[in-house]
C-alpha atoms as a PDB file:
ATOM      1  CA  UNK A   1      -4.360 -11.639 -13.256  1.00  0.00           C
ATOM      2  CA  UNK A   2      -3.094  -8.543 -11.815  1.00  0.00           C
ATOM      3  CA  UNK A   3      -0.855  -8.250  -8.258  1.00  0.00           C
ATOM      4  CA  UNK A   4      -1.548  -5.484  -6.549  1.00  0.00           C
ATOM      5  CA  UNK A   5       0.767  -3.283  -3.635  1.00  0.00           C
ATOM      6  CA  UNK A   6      -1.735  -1.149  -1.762  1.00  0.00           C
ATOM      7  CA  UNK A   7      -1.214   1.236   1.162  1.00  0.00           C
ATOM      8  CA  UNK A   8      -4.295   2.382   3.397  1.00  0.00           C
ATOM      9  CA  UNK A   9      -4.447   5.090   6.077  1.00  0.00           C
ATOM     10  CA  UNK A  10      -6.047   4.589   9.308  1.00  0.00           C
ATOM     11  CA  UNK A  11      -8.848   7.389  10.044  1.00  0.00           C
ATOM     12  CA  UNK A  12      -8.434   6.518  13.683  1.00  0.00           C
ATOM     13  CA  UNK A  13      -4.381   7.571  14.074  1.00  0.00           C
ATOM     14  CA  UNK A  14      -3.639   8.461  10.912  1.00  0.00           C
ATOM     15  CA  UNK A  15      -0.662   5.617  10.539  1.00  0.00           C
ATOM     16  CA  UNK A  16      -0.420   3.634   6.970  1.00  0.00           C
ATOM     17  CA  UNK A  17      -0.955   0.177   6.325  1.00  0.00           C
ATOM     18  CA  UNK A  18       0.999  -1.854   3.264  1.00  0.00           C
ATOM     19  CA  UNK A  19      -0.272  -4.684   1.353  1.00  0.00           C
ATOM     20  CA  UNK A  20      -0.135  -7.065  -1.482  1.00  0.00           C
ATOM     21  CA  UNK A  21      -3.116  -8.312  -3.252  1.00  0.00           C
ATOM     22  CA  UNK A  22      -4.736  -9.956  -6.392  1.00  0.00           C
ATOM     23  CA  UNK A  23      -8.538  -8.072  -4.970  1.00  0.00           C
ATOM     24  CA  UNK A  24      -8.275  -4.430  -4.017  1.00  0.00           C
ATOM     25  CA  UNK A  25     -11.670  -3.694  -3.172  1.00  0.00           C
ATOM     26  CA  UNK A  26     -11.665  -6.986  -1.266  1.00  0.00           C
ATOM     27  CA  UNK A  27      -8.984  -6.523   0.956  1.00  0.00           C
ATOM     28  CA  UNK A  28     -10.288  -3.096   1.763  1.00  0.00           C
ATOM     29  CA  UNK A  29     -13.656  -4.544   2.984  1.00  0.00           C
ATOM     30  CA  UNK A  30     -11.422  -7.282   4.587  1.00  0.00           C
ATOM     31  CA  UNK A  31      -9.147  -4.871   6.744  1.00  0.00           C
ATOM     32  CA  UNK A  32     -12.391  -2.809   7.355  1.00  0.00           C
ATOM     33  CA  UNK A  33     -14.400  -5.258   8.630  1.00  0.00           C
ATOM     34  CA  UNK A  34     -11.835  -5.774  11.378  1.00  0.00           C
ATOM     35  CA  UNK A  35     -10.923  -9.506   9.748  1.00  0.00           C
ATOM     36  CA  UNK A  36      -7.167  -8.743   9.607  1.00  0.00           C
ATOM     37  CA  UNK A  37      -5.882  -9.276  13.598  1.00  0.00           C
ATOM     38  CA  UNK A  38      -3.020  -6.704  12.937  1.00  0.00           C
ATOM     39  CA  UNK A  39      -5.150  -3.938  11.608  1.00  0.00           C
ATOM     40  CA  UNK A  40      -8.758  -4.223  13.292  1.00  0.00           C
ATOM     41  CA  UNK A  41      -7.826  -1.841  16.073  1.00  0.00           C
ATOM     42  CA  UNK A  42      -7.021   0.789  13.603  1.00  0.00           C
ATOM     43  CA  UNK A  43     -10.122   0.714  11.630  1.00  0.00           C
ATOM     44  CA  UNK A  44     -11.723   2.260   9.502  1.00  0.00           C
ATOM     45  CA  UNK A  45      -9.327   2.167   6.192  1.00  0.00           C
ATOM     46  CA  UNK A  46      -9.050   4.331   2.940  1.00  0.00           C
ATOM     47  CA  UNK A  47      -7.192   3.302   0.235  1.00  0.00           C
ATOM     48  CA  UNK A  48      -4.313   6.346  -0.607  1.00  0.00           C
ATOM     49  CA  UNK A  49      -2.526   4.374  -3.040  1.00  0.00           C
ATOM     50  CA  UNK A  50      -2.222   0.962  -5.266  1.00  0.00           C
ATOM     51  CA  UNK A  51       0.386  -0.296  -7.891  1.00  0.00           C
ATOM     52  CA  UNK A  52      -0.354  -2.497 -10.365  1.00  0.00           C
ATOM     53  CA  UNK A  53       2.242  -5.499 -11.257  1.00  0.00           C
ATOM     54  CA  UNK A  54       2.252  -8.445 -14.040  1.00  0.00           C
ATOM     55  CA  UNK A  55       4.110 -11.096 -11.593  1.00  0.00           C
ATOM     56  CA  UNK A  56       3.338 -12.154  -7.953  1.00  0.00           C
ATOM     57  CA  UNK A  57       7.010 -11.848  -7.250  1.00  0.00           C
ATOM     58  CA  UNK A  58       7.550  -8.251  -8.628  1.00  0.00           C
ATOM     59  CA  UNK A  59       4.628  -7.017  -6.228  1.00  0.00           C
ATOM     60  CA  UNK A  60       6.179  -8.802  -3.124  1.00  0.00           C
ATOM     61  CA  UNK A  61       9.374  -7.559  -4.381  1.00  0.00           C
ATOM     62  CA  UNK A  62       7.676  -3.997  -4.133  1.00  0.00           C
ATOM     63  CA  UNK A  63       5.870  -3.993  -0.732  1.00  0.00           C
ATOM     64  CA  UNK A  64       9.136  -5.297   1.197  1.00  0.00           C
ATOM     65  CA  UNK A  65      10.554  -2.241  -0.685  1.00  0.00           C
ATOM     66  CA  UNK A  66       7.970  -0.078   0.653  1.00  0.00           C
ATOM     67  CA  UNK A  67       7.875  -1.791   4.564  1.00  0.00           C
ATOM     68  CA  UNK A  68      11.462  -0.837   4.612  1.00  0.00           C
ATOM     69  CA  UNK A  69      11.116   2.724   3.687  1.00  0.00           C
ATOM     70  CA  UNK A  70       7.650   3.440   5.743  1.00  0.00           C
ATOM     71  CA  UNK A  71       7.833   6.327   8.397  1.00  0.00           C
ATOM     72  CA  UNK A  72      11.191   7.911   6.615  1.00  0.00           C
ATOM     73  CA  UNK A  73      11.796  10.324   4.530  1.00  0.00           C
ATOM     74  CA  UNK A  74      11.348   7.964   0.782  1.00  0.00           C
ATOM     75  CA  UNK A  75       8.255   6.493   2.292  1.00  0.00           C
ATOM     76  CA  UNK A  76       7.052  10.403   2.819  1.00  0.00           C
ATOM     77  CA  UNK A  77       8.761  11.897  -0.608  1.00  0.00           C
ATOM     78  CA  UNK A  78       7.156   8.995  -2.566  1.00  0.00           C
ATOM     79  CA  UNK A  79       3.727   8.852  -1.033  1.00  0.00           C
ATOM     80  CA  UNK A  80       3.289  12.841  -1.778  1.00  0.00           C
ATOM     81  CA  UNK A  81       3.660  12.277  -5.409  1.00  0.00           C
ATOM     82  CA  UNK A  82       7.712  12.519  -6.061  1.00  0.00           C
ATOM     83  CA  UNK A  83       9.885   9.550  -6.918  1.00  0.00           C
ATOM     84  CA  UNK A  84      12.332   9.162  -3.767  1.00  0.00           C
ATOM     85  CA  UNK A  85      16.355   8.958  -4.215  1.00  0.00           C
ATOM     86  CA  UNK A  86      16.184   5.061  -4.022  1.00  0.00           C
ATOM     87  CA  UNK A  87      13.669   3.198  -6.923  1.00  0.00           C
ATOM     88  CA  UNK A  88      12.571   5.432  -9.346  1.00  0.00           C
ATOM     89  CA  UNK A  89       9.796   5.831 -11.290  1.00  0.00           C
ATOM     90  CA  UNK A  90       6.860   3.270 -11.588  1.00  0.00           C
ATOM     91  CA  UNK A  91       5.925   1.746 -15.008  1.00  0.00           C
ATOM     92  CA  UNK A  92       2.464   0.728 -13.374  1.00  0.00           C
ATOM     93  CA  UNK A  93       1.606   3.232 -10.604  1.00  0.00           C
ATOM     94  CA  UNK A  94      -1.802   4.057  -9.852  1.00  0.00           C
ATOM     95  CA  UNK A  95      -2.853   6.554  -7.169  1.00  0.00           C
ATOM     96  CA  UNK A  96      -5.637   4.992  -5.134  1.00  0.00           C
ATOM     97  CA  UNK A  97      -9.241   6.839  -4.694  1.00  0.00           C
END
């Protein structure tokens, strides 16, 4: 089984969302169906990005990563594409559609 970090985008203000899951498509529907109490007045969702890891624990390792950089300037750099200062690059990146 694959662990996945995802990051959505609200359509309503535009503000990001980050996640860990084993069900992409399924958490999507979750969070869009207004299910997750943190996220339903932000609805709807897309899906901008996912990463795929091997372990549970590297994924959760990942998305605290990510939390801590969202709204500066590695959260920006690495969401447009370019590996920020701090991490590097990702063995099992995947750019969401």
């Amino acid at each position: 089984m694959l662990h996945h970090i995802y990051i959505l985008q609200s359509l309503k203000d535009s503000k990001y969302y980050i996640g860990y899951t084993t069900d992409v498509a399924a958490r999507l529907k979750f969070h869009n169906a207004g299910l997750q109490r943190s996220t339903k007045h932000r609805i709807p969702f897309r899906l901008v990005l996912t990463e795929r890891y091997l372990t549970k624990q590297e994924a959760l390792k990942r998305e605290k990563q990510l939390k801590s950089w969202k709204g500066g300037s590695a959260f920006k750099a690495y969401y447009r594409g370019r590996s920020p200062a701090v991490g590097g690059a990702l063995a099992w990146g995947a750019r969401g559609r």
